[in-house]
PDB file of N, CA and C in Angstrom:
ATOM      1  N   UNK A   1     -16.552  15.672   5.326  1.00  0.00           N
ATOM      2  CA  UNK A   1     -17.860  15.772   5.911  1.00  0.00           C
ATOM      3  C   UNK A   1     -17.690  16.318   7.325  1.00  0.00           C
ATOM      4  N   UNK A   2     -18.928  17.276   7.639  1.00  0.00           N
ATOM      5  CA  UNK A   2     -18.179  17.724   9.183  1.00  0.00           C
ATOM      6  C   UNK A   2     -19.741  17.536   9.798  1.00  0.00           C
ATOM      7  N   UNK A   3     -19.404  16.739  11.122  1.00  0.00           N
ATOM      8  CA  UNK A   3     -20.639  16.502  11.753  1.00  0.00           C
ATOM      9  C   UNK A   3     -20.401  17.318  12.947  1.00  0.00           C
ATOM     10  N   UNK A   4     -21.595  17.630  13.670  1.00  0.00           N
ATOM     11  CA  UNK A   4     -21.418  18.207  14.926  1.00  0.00           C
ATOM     12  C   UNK A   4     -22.236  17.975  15.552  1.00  0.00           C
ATOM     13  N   UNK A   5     -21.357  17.804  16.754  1.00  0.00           N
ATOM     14  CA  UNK A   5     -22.056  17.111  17.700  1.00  0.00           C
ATOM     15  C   UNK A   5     -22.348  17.119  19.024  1.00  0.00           C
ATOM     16  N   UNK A   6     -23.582  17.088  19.517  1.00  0.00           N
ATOM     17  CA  UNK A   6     -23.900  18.377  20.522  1.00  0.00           C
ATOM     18  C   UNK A   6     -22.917  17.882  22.103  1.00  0.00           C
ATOM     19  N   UNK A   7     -22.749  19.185  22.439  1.00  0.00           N
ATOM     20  CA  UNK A   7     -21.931  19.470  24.000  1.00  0.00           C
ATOM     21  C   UNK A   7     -22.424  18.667  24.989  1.00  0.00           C
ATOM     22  N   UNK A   8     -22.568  17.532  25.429  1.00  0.00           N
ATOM     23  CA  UNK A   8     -22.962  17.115  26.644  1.00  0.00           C
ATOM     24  C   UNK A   8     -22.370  16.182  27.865  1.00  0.00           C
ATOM     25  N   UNK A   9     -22.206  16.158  29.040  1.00  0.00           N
ATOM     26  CA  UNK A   9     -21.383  15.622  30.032  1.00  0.00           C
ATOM     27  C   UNK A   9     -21.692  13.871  30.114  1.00  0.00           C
ATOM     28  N   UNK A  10     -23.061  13.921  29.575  1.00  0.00           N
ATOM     29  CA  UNK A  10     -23.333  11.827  29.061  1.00  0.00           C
ATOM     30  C   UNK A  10     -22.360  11.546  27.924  1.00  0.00           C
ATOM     31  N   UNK A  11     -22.533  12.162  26.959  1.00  0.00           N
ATOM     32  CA  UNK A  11     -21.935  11.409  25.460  1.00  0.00           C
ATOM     33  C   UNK A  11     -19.740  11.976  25.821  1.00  0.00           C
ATOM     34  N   UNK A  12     -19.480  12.841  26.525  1.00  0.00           N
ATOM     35  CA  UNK A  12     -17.860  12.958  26.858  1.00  0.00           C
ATOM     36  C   UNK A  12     -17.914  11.766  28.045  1.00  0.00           C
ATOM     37  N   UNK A  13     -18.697  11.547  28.631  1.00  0.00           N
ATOM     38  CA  UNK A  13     -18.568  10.217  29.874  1.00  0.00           C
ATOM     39  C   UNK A  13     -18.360   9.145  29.103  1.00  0.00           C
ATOM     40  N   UNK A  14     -19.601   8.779  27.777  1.00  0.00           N
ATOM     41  CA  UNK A  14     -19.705   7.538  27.148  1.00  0.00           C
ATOM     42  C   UNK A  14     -18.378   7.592  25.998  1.00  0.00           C
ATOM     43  N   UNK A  15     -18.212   8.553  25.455  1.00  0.00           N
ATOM     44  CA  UNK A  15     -16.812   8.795  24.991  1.00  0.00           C
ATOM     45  C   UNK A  15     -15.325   8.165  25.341  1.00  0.00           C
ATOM     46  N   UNK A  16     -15.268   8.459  26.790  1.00  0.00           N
ATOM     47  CA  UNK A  16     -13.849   8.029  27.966  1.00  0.00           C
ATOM     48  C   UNK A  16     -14.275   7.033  28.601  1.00  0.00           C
ATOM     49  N   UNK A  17     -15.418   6.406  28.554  1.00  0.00           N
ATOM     50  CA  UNK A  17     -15.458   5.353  28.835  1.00  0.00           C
ATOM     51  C   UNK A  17     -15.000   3.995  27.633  1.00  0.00           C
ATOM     52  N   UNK A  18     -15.619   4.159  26.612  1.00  0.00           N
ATOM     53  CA  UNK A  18     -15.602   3.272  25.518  1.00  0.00           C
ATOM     54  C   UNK A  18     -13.594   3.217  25.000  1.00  0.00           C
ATOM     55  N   UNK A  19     -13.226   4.519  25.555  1.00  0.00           N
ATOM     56  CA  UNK A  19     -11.677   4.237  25.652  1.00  0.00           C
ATOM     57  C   UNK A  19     -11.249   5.232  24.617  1.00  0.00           C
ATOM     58  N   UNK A  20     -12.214   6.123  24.378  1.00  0.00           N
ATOM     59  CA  UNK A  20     -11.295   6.861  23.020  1.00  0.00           C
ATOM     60  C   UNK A  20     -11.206   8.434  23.789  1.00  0.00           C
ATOM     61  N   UNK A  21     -10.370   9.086  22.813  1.00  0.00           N
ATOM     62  CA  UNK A  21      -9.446  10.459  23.339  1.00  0.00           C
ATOM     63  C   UNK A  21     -10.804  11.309  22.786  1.00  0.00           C
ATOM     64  N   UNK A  22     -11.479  11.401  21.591  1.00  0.00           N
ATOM     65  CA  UNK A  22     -12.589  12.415  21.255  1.00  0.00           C
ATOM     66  C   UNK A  22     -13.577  12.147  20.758  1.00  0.00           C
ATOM     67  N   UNK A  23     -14.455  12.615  20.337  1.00  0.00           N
ATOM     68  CA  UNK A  23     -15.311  12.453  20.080  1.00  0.00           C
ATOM     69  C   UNK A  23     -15.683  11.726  17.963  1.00  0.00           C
ATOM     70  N   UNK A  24     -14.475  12.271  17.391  1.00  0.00           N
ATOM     71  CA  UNK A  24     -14.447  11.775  16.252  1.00  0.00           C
ATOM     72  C   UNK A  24     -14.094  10.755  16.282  1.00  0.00           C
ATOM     73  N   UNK A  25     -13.074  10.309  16.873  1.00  0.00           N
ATOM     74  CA  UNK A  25     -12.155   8.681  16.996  1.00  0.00           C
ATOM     75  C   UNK A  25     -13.860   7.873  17.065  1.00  0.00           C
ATOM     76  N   UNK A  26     -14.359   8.497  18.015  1.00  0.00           N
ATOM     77  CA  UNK A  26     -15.550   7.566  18.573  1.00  0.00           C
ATOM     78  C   UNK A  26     -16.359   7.309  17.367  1.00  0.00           C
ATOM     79  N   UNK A  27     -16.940   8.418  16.889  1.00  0.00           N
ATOM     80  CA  UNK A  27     -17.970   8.422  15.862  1.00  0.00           C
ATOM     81  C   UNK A  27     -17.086   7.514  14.558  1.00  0.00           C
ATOM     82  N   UNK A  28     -15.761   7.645  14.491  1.00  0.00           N
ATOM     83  CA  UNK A  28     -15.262   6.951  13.041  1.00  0.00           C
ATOM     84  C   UNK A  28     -15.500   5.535  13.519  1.00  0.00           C
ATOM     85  N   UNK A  29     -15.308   4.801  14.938  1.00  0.00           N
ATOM     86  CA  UNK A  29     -15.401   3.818  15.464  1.00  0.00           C
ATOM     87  C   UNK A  29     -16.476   3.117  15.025  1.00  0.00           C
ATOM     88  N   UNK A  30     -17.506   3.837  15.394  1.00  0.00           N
ATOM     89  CA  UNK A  30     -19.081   3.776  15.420  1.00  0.00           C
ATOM     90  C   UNK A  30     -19.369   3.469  13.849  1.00  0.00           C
ATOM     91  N   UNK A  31     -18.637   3.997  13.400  1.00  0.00           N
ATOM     92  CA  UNK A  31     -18.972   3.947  11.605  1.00  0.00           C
ATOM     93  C   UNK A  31     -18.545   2.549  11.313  1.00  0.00           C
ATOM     94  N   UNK A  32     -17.334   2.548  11.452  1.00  0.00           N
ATOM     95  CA  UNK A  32     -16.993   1.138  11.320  1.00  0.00           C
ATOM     96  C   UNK A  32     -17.752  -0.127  11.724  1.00  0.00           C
ATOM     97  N   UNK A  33     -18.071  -0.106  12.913  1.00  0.00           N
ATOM     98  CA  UNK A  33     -18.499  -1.055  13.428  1.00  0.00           C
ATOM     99  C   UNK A  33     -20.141  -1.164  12.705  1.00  0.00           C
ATOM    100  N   UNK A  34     -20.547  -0.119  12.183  1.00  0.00           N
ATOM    101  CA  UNK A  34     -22.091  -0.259  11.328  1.00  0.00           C
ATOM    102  C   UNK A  34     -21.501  -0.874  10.457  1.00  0.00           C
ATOM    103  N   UNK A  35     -20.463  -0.666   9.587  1.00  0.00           N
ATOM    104  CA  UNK A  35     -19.868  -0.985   8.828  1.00  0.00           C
ATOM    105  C   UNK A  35     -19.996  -2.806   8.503  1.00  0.00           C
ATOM    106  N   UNK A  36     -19.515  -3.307   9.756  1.00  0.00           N
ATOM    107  CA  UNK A  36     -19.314  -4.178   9.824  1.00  0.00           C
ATOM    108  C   UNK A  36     -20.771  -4.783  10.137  1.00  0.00           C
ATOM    109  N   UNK A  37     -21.414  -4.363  10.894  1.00  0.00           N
ATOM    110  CA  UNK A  37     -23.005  -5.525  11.071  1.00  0.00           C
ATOM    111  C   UNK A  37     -23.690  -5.301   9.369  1.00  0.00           C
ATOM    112  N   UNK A  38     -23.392  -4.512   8.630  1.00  0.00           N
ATOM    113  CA  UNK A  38     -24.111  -4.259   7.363  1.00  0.00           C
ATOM    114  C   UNK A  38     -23.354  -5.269   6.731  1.00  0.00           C
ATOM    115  N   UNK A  39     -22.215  -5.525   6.680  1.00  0.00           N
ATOM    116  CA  UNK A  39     -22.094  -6.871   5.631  1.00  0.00           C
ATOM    117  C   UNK A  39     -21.739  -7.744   6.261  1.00  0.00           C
ATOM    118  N   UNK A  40     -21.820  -7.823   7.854  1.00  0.00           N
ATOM    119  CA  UNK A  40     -22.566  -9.421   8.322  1.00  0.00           C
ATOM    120  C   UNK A  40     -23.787  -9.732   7.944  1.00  0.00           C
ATOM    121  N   UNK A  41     -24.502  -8.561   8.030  1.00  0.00           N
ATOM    122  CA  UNK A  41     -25.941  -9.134   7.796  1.00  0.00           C
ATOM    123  C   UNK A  41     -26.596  -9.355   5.938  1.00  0.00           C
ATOM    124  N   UNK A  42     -25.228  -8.757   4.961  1.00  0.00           N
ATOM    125  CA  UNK A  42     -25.597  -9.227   3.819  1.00  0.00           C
ATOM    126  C   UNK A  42     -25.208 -10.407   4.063  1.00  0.00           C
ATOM    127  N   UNK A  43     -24.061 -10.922   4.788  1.00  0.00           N
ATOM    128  CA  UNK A  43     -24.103 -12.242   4.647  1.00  0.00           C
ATOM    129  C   UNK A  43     -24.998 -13.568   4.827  1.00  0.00           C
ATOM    130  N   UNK A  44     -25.578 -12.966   6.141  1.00  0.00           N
ATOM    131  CA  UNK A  44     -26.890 -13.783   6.704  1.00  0.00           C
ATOM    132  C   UNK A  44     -27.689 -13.861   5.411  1.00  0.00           C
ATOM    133  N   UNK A  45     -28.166 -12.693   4.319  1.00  0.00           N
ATOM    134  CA  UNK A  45     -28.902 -12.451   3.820  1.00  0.00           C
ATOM    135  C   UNK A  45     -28.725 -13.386   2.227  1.00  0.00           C
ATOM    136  N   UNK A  46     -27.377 -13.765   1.931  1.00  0.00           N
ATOM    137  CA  UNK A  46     -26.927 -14.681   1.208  1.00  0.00           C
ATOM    138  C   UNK A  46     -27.159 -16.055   1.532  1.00  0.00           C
ATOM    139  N   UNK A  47     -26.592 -16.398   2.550  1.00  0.00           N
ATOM    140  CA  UNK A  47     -26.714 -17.660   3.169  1.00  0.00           C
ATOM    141  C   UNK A  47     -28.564 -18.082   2.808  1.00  0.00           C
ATOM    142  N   UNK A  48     -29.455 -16.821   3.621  1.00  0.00           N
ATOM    143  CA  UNK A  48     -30.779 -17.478   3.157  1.00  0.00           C
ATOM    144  C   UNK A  48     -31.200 -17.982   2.443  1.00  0.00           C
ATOM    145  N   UNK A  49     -30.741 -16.831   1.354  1.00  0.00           N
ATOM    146  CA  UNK A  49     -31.184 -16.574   0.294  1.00  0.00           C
ATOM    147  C   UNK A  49     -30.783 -18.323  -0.826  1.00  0.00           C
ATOM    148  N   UNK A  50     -29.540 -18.701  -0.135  1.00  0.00           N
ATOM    149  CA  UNK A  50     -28.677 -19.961  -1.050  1.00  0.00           C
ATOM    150  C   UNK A  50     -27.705 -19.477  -1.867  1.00  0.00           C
ATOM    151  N   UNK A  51     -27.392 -18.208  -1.415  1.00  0.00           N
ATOM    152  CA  UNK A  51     -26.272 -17.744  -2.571  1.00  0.00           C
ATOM    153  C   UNK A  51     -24.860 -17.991  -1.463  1.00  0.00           C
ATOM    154  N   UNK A  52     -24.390 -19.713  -1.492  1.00  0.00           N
ATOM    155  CA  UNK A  52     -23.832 -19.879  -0.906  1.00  0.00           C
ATOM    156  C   UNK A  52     -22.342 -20.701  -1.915  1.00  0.00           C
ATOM    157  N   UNK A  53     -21.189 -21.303  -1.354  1.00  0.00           N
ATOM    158  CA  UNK A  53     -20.490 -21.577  -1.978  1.00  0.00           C
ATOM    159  C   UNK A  53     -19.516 -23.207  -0.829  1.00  0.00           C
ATOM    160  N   UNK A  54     -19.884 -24.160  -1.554  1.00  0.00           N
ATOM    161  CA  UNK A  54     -19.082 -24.898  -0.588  1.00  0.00           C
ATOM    162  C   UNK A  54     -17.678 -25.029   0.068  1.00  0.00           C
ATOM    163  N   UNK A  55     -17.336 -25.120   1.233  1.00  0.00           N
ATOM    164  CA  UNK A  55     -15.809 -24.314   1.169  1.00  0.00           C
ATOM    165  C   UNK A  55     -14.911 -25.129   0.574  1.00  0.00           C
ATOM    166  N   UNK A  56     -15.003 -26.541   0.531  1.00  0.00           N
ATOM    167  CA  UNK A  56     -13.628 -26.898  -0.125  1.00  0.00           C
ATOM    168  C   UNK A  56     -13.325 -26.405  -1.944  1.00  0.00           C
ATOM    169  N   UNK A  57     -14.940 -26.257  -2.467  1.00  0.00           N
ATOM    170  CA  UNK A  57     -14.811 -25.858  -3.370  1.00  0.00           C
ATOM    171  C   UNK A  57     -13.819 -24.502  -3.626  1.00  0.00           C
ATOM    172  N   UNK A  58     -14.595 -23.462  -2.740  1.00  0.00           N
ATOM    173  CA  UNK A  58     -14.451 -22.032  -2.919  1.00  0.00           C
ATOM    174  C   UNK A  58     -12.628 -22.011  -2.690  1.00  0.00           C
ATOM    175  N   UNK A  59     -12.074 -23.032  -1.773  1.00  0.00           N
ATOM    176  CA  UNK A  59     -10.682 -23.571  -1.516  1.00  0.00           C
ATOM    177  C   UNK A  59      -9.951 -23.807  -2.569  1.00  0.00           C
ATOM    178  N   UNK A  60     -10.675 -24.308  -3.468  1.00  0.00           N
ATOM    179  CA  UNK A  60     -10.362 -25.035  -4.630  1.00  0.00           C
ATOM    180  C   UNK A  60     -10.007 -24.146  -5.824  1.00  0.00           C
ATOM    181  N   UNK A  61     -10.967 -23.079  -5.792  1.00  0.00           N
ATOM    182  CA  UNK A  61     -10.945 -21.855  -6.716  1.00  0.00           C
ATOM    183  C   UNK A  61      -9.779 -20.468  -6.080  1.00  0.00           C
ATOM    184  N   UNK A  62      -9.542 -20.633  -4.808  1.00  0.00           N
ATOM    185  CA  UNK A  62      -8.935 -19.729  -4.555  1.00  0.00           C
ATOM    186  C   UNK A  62      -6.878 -19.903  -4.481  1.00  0.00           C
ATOM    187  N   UNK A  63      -6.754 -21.472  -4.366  1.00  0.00           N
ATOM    188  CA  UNK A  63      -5.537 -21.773  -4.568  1.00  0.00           C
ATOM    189  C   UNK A  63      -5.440 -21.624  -6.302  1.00  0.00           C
ATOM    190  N   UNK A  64      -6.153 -22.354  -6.739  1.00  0.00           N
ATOM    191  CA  UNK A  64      -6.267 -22.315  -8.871  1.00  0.00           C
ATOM    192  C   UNK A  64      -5.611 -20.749  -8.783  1.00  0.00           C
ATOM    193  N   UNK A  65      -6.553 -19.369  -8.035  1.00  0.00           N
ATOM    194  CA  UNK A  65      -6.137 -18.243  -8.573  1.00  0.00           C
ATOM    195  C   UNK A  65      -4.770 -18.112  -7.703  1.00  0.00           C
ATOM    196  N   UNK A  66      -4.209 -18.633  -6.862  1.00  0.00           N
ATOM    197  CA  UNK A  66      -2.884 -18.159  -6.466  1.00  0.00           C
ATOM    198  C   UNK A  66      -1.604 -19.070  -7.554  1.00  0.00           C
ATOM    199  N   UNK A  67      -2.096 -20.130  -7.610  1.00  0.00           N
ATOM    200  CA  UNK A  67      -1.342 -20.893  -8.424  1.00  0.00           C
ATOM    201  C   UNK A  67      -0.994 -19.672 -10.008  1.00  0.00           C
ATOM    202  N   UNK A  68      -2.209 -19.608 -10.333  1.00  0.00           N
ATOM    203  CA  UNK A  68      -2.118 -18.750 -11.614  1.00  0.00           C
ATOM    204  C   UNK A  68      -1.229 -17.238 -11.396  1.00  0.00           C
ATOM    205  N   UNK A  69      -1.412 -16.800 -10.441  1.00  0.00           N
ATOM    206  CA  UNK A  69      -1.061 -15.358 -10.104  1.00  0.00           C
ATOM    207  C   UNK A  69       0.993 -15.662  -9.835  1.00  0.00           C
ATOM    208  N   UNK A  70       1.203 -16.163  -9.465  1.00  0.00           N
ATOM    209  CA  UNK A  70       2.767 -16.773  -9.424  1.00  0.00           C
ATOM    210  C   UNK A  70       3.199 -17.235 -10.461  1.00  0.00           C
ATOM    211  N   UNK A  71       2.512 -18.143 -11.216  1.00  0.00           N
ATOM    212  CA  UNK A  71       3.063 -18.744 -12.566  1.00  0.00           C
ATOM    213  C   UNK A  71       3.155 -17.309 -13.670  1.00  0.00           C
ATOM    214  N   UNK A  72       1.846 -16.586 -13.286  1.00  0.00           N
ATOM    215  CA  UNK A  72       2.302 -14.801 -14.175  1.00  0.00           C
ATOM    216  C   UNK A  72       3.480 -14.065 -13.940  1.00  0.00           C
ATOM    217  N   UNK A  73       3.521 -14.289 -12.141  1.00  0.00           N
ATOM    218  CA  UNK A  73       4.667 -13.706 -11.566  1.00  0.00           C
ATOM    219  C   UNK A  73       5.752 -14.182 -12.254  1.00  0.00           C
ATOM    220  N   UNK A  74       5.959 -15.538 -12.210  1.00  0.00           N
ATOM    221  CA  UNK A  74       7.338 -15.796 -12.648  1.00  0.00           C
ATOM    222  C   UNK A  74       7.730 -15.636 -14.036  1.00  0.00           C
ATOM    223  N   UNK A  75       6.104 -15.532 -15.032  1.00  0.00           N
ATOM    224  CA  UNK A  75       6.727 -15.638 -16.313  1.00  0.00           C
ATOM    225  C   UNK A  75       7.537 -14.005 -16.587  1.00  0.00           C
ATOM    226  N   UNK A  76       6.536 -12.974 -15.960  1.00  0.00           N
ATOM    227  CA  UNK A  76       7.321 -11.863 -15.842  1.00  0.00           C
ATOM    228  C   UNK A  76       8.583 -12.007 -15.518  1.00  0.00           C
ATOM    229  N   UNK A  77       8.625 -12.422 -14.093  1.00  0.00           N
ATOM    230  CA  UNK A  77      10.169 -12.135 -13.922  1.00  0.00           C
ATOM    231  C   UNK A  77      11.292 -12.637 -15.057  1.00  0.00           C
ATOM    232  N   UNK A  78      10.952 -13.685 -15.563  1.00  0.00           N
ATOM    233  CA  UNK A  78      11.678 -14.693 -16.537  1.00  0.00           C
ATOM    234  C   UNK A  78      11.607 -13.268 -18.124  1.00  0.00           C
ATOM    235  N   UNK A  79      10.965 -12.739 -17.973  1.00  0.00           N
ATOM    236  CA  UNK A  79      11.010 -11.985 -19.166  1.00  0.00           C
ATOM    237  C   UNK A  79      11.960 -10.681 -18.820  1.00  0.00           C
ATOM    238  N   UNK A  80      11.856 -10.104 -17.561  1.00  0.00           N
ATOM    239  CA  UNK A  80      12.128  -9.036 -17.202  1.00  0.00           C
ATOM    240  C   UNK A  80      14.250  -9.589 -17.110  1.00  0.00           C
ATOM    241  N   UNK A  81      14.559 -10.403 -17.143  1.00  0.00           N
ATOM    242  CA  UNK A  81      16.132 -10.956 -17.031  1.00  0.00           C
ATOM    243  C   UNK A  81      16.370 -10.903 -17.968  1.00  0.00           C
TER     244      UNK A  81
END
């Protein structure tokens, strides 16, 4: 994708100020960081909503899948000898 983006002595000031070398670094920055308030704010939007998960539970489900994912691991390895 090629954006362009107009010549001006504000946005190369706000550029070297914010700490980056050009103007793309900046804009990929910028992306990201939308990036990021868009699925903070699905999160907010879950939470409202009740599409929530208690943590010791969600704790509960996420060791089960590591437990499982190692016991695969090892049966592989045990097959692969």
């Amino acid at each position: 994708m090629k954006i362009t983006i107009p010549d001006s002595p504000e946005l190369t000031a706000r550029i070297a100020a914010e700490g980056f070398s050009d103007a793309e670094a900046y804009v990929h920055a910028l992306v990201a960081k939308d990036l990021e308030v868009a699925a903070i704010m699905e999160g907010v939007a879950d939470v409202e909503a009740g599409r929530v998960q208690p943590a010791d539970e969600a704790f509960r489900e996420i060791r089960a899948e590591i437990a499982a994912a190692k016991e695969r691991s090892a049966a592989a390895a045990t097959r692969q000898a």
